[in-house]
PDB file of N, CA and C in Angstrom:
ATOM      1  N   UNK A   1     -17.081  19.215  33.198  1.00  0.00           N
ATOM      2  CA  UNK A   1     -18.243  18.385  32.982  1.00  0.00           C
ATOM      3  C   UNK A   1     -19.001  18.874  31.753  1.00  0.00           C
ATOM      4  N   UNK A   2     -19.144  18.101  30.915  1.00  0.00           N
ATOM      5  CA  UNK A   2     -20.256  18.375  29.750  1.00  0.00           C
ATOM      6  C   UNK A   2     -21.527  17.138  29.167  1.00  0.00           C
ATOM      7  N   UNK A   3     -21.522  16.829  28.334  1.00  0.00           N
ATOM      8  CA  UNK A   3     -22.333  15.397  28.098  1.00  0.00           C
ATOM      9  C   UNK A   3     -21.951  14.497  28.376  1.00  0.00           C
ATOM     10  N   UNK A   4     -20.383  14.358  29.180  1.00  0.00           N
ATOM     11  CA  UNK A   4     -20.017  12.903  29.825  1.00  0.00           C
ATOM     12  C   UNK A   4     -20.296  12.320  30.854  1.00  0.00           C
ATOM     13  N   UNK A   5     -21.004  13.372  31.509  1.00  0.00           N
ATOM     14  CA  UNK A   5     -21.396  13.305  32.589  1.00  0.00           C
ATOM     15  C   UNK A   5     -23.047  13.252  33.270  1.00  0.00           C
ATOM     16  N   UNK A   6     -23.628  13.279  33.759  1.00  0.00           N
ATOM     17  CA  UNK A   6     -24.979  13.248  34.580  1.00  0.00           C
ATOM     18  C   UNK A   6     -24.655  14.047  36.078  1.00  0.00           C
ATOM     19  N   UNK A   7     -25.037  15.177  35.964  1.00  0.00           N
ATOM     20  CA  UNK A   7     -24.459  15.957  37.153  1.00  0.00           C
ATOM     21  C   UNK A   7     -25.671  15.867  38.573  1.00  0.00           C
ATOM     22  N   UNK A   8     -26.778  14.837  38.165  1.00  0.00           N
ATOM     23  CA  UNK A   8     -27.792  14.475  39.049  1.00  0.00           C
ATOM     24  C   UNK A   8     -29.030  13.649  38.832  1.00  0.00           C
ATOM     25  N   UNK A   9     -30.187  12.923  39.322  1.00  0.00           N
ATOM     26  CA  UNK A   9     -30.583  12.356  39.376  1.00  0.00           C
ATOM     27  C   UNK A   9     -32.240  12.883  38.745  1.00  0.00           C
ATOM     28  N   UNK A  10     -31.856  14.029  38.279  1.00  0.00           N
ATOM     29  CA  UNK A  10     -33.598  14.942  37.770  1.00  0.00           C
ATOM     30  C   UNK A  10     -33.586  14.509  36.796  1.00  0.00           C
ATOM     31  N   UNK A  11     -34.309  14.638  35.796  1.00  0.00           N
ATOM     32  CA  UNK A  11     -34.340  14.591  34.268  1.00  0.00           C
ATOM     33  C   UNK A  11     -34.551  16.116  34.084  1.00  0.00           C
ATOM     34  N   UNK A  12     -35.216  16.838  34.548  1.00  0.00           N
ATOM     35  CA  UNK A  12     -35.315  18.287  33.908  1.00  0.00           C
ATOM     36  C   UNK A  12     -34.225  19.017  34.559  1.00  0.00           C
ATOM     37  N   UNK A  13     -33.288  18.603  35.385  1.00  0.00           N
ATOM     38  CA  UNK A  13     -31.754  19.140  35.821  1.00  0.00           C
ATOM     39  C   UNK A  13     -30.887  18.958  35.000  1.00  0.00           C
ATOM     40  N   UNK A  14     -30.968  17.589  34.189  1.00  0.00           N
ATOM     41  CA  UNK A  14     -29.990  16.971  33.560  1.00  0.00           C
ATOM     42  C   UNK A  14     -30.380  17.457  31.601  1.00  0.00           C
ATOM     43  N   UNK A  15     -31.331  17.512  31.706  1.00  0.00           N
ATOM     44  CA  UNK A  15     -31.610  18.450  30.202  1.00  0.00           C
ATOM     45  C   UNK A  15     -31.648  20.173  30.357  1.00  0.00           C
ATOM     46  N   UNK A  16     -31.773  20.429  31.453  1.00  0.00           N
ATOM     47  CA  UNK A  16     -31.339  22.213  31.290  1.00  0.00           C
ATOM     48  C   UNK A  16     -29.798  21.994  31.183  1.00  0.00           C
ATOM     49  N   UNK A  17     -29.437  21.029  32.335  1.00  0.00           N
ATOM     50  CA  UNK A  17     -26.967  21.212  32.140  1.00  0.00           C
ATOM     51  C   UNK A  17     -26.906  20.895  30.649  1.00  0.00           C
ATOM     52  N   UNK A  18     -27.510  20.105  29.717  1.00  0.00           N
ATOM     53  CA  UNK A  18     -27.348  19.950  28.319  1.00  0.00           C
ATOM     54  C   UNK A  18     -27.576  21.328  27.884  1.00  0.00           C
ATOM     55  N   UNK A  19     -28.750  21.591  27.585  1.00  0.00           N
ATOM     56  CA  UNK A  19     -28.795  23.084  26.789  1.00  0.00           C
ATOM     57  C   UNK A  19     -27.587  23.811  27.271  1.00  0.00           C
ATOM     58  N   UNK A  20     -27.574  24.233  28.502  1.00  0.00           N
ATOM     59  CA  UNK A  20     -26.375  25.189  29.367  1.00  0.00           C
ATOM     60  C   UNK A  20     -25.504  24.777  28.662  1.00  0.00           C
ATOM     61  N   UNK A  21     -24.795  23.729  28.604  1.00  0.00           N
ATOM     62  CA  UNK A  21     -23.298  23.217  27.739  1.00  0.00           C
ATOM     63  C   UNK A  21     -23.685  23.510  26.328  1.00  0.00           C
ATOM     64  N   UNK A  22     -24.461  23.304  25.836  1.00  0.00           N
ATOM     65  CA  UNK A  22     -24.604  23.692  24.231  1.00  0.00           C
ATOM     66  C   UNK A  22     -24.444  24.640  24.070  1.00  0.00           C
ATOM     67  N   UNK A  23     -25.212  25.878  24.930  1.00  0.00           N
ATOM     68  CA  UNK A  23     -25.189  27.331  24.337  1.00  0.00           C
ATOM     69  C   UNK A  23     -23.658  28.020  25.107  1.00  0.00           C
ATOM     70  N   UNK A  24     -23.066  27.167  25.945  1.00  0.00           N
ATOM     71  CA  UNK A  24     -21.656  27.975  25.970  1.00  0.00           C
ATOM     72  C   UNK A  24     -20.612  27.447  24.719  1.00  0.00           C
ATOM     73  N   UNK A  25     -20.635  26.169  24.653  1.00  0.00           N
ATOM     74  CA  UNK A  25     -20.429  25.351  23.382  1.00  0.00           C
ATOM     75  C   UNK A  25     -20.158  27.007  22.774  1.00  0.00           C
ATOM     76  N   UNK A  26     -21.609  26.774  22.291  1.00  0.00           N
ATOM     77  CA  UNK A  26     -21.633  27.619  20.767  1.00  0.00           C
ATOM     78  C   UNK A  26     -21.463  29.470  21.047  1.00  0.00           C
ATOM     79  N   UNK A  27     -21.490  29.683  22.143  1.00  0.00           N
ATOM     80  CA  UNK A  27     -21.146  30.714  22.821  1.00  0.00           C
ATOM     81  C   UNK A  27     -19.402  31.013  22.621  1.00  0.00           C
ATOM     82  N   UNK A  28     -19.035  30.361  22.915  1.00  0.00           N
ATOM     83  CA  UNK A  28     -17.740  30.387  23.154  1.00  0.00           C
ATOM     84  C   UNK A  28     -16.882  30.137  21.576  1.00  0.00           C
ATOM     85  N   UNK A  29     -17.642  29.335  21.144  1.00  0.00           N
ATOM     86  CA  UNK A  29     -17.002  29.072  19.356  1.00  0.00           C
ATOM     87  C   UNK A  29     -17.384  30.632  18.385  1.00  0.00           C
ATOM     88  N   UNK A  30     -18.745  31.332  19.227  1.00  0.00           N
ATOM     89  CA  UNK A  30     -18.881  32.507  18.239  1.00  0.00           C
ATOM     90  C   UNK A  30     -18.409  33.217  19.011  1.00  0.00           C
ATOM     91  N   UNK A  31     -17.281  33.605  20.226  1.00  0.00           N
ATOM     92  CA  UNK A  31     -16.564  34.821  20.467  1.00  0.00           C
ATOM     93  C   UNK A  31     -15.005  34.652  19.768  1.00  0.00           C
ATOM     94  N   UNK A  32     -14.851  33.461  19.491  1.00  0.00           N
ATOM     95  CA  UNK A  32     -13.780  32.700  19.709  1.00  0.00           C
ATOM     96  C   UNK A  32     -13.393  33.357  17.789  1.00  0.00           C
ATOM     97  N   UNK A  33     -14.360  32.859  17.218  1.00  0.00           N
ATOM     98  CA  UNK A  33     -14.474  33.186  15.584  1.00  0.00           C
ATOM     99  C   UNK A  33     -14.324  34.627  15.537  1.00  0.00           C
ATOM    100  N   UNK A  34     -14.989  35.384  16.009  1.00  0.00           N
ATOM    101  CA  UNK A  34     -15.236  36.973  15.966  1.00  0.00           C
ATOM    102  C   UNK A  34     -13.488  37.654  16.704  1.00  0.00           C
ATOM    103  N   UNK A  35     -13.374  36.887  17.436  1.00  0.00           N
ATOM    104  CA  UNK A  35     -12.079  37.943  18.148  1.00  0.00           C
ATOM    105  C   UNK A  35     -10.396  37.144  18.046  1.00  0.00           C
ATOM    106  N   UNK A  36     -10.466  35.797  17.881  1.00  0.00           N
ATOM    107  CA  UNK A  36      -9.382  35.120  18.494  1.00  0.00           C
ATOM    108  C   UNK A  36      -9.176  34.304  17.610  1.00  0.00           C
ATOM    109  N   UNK A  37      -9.908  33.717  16.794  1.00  0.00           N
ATOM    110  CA  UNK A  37      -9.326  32.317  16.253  1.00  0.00           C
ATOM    111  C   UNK A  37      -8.983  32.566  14.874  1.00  0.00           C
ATOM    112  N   UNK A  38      -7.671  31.425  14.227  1.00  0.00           N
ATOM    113  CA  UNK A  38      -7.032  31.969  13.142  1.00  0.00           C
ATOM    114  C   UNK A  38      -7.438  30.864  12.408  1.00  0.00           C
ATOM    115  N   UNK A  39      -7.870  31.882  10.733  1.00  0.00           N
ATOM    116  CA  UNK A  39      -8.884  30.994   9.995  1.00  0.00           C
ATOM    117  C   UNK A  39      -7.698  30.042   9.457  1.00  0.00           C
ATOM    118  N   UNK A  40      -7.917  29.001   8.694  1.00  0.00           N
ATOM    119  CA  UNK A  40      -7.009  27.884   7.619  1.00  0.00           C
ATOM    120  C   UNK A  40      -8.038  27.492   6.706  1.00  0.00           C
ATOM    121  N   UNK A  41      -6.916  26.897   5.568  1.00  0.00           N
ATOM    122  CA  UNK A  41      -7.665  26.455   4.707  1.00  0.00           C
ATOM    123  C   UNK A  41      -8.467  25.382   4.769  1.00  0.00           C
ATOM    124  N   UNK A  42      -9.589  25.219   3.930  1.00  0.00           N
ATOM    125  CA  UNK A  42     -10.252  23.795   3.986  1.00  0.00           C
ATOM    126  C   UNK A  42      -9.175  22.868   2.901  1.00  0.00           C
ATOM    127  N   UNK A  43      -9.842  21.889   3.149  1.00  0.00           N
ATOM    128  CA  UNK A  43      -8.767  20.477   2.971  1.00  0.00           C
ATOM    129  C   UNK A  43     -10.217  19.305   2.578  1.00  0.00           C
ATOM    130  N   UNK A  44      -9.682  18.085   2.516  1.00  0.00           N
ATOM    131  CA  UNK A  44     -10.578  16.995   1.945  1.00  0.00           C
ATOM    132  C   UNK A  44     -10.933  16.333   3.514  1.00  0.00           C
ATOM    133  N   UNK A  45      -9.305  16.626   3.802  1.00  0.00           N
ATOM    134  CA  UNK A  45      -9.540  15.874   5.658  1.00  0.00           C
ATOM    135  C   UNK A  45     -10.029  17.095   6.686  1.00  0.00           C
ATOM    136  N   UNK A  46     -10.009  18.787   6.272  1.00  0.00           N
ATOM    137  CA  UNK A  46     -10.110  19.374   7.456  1.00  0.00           C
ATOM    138  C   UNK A  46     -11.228  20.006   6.760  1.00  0.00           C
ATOM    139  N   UNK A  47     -12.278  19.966   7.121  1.00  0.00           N
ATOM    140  CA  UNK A  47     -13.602  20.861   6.462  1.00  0.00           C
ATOM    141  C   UNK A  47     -13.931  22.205   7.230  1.00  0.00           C
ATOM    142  N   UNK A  48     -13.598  21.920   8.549  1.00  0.00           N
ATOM    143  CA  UNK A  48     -13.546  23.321   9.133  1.00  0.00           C
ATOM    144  C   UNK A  48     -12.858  24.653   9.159  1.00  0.00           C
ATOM    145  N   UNK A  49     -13.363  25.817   9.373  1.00  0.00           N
ATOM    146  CA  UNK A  49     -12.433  26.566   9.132  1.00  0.00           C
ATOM    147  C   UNK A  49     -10.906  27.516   9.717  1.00  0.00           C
ATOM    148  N   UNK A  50     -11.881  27.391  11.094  1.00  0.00           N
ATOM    149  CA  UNK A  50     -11.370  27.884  12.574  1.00  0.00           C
ATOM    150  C   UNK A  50     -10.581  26.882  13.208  1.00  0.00           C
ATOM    151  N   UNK A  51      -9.418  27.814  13.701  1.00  0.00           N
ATOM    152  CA  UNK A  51      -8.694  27.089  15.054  1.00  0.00           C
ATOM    153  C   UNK A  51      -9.166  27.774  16.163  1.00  0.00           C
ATOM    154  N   UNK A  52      -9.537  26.824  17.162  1.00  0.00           N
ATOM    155  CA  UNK A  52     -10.441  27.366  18.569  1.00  0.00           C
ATOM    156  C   UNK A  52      -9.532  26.491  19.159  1.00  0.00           C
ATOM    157  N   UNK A  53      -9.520  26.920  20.797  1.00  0.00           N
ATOM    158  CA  UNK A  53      -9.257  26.747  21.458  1.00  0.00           C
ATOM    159  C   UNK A  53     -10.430  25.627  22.370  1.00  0.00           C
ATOM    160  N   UNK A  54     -10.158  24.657  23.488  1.00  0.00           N
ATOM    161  CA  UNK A  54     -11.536  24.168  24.677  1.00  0.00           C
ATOM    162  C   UNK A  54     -11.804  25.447  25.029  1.00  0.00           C
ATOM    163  N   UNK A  55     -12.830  24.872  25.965  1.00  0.00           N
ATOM    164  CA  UNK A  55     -13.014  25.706  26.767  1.00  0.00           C
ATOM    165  C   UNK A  55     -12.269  25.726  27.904  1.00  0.00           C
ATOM    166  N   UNK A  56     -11.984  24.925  28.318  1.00  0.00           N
ATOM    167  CA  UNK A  56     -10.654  24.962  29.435  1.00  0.00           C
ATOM    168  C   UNK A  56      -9.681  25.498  28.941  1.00  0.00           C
ATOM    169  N   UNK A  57      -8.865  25.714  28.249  1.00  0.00           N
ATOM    170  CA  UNK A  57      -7.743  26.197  27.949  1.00  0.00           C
ATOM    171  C   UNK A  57      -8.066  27.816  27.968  1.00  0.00           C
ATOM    172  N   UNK A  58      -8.775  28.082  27.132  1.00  0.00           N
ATOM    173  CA  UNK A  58      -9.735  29.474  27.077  1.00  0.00           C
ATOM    174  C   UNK A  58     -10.067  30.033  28.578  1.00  0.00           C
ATOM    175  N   UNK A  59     -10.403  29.433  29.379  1.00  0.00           N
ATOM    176  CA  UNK A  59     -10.999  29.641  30.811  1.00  0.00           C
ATOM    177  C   UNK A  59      -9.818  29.522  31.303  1.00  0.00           C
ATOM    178  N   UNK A  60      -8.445  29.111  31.066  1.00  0.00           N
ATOM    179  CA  UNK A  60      -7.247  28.739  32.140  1.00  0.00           C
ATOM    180  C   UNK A  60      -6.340  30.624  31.419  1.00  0.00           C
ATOM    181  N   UNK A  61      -6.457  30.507  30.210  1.00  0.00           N
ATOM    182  CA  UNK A  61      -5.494  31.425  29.836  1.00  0.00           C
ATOM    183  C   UNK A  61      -5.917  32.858  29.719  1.00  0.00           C
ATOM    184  N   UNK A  62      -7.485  32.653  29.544  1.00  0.00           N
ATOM    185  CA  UNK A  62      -7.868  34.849  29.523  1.00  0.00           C
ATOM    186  C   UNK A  62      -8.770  34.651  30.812  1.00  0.00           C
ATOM    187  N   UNK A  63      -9.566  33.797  31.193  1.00  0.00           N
ATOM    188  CA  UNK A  63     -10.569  34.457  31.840  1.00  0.00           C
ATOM    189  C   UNK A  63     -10.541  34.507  33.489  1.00  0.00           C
ATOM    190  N   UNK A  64      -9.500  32.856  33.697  1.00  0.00           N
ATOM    191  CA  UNK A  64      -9.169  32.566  35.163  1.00  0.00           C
ATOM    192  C   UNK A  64      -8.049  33.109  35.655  1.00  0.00           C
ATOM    193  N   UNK A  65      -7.483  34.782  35.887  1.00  0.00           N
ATOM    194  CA  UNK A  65      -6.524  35.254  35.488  1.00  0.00           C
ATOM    195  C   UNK A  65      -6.505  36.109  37.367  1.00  0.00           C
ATOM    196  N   UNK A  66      -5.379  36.132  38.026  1.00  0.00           N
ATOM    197  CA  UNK A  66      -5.402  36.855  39.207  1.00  0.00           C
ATOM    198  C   UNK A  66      -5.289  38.587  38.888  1.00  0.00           C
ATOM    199  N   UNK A  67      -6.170  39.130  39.500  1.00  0.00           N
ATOM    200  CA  UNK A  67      -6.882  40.277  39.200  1.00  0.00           C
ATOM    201  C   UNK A  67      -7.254  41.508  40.536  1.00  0.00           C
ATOM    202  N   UNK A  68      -7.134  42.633  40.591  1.00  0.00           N
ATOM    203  CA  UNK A  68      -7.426  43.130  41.868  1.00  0.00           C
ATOM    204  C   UNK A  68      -8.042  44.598  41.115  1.00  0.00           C
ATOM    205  N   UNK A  69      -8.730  45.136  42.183  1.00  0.00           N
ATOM    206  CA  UNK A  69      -9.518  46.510  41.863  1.00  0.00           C
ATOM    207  C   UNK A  69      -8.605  47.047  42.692  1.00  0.00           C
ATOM    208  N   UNK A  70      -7.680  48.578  41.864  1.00  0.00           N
ATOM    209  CA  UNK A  70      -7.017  49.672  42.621  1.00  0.00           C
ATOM    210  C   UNK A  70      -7.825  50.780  42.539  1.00  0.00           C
ATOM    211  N   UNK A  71      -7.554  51.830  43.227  1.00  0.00           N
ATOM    212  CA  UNK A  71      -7.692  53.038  42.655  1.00  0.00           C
ATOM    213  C   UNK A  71      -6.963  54.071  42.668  1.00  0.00           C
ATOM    214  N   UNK A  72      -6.530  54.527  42.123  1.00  0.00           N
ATOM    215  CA  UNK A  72      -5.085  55.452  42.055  1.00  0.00           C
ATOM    216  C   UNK A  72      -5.872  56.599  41.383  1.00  0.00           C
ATOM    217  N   UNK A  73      -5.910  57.501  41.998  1.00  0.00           N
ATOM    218  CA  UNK A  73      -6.206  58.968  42.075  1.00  0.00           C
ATOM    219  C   UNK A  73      -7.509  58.978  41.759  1.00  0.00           C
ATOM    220  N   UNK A  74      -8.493  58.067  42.770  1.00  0.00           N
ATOM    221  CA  UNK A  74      -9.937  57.763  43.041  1.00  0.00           C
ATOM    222  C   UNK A  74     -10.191  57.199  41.504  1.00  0.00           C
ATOM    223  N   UNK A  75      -9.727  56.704  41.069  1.00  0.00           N
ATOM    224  CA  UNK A  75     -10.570  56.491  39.552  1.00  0.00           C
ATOM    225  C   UNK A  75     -10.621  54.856  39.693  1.00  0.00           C
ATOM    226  N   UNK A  76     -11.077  53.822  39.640  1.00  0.00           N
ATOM    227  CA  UNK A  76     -11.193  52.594  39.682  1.00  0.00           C
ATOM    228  C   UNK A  76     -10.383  52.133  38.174  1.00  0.00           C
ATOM    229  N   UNK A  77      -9.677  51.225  38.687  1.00  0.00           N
ATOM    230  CA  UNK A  77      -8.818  50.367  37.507  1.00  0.00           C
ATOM    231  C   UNK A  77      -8.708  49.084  37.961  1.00  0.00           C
ATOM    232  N   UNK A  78      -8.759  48.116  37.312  1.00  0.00           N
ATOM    233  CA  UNK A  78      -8.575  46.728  37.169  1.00  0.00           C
ATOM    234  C   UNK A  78      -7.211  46.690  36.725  1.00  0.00           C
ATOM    235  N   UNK A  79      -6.382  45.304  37.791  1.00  0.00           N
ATOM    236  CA  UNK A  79      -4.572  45.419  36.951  1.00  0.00           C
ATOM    237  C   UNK A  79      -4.926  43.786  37.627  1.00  0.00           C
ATOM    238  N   UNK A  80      -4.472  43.401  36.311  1.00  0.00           N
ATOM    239  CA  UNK A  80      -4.688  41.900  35.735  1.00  0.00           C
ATOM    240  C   UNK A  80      -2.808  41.326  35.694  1.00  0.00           C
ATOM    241  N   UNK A  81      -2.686  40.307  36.879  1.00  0.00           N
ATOM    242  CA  UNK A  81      -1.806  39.788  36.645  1.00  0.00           C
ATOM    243  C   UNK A  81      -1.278  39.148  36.071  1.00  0.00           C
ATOM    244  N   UNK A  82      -0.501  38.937  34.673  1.00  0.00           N
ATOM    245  CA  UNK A  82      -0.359  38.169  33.670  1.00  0.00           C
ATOM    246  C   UNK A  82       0.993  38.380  32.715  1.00  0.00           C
ATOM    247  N   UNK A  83       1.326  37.588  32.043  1.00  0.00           N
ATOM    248  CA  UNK A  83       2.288  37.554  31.005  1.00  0.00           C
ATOM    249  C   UNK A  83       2.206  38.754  30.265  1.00  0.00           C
ATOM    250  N   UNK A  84       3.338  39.329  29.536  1.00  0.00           N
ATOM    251  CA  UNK A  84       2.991  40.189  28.154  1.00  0.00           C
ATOM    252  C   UNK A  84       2.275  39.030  27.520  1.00  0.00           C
ATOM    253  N   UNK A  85       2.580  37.967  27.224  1.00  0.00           N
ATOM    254  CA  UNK A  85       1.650  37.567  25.946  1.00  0.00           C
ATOM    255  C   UNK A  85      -0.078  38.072  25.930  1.00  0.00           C
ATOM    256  N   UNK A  86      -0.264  37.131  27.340  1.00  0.00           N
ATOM    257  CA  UNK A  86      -1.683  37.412  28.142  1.00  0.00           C
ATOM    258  C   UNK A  86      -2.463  38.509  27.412  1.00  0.00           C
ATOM    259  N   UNK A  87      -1.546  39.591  28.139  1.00  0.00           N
ATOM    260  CA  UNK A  87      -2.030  41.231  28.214  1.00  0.00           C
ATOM    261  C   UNK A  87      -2.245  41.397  26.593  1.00  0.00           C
ATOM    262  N   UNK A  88      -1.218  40.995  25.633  1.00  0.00           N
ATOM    263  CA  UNK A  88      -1.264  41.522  24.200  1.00  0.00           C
ATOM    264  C   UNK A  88      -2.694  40.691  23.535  1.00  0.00           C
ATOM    265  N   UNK A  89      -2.983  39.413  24.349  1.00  0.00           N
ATOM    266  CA  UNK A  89      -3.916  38.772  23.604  1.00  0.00           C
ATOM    267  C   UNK A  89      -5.047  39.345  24.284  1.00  0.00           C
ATOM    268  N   UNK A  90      -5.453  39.606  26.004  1.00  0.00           N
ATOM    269  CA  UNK A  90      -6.575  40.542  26.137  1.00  0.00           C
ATOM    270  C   UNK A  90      -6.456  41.465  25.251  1.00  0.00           C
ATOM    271  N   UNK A  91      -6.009  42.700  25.097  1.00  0.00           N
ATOM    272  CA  UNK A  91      -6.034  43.672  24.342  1.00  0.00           C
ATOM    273  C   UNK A  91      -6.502  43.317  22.707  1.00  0.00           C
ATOM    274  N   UNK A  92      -6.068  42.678  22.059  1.00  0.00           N
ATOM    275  CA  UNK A  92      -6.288  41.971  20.905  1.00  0.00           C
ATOM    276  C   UNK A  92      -8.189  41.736  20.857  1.00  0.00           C
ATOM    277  N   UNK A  93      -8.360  40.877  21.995  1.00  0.00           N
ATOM    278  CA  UNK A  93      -9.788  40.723  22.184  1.00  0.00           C
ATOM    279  C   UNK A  93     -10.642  42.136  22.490  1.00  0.00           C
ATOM    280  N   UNK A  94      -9.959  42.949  23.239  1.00  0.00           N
ATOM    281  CA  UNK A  94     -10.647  44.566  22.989  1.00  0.00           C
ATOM    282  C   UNK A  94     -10.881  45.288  22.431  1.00  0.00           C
ATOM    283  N   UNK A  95      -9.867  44.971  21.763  1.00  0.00           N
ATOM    284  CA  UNK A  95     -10.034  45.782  20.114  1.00  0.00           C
ATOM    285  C   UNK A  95     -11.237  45.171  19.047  1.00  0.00           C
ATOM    286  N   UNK A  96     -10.986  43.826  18.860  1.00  0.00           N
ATOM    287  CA  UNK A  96     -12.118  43.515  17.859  1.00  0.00           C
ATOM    288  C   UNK A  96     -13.236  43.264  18.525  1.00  0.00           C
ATOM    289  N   UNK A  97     -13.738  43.550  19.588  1.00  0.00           N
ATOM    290  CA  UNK A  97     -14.815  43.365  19.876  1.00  0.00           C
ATOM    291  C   UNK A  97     -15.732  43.992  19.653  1.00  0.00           C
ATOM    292  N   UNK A  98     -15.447  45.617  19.294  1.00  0.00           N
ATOM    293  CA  UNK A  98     -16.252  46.461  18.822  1.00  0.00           C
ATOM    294  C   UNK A  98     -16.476  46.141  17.352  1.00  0.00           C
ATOM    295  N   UNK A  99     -15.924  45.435  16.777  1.00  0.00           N
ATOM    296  CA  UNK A  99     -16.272  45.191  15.382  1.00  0.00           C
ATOM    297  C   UNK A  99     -16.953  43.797  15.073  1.00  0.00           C
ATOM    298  N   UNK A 100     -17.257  43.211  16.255  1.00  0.00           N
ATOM    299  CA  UNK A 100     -17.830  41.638  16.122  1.00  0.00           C
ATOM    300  C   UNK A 100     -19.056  42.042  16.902  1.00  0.00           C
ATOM    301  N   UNK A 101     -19.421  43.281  17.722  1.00  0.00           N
ATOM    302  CA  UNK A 101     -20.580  42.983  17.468  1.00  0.00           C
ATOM    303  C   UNK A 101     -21.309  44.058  17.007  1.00  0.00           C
TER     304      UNK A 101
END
């Protein structure tokens, strides 16, 4: 659901879910720029610079991911069930994150 929708009958319900969608919007386009997305050239037809991903796709492939807390020799670890690709592209996002912000 984003601006296609009316998720209720308030007016001040239905303009906070706007802001909320805007600032993940733009939330999600500035993690997306900083860690993940691969720049291209501009063009006459493509003015932008970034390839991004939705947000669904983004939410289906790093974040909605089956996940469990172990602990193996009392120390708490997270083991994230997923593809090598998955894992190489979390990691990817771990790394530059210290440098994006």
């Amino acid at each position: 659901m984003a601006f296609d929708t009316i998720p209720t009958h308030d007016w001040d319900a239905n303009t906070t879910w706007q802001l909320i969608s805007a600032l993940t919007h733009n939330v999600l386009r500035q993690f997306q720029a900083a860690t993940t997305a691969t720049e291209r050239k501009n063009s006459r037809k493509r003015t932008y610079r970034w390839v991004f991903e939705s947000l669904r796709t983004f939410r289906y492939e790093v974040l909605n991911l089956p996940a469990k807390l172990a602990r193996p020799a009392g120390r708490t670890e997270l083991r994230i069930a997923a593809s090598k690709n998955t894992q190489e592209r979390i990691l990817t996002i771990l790394d530059t994150l210290p440098e994006a912000a």
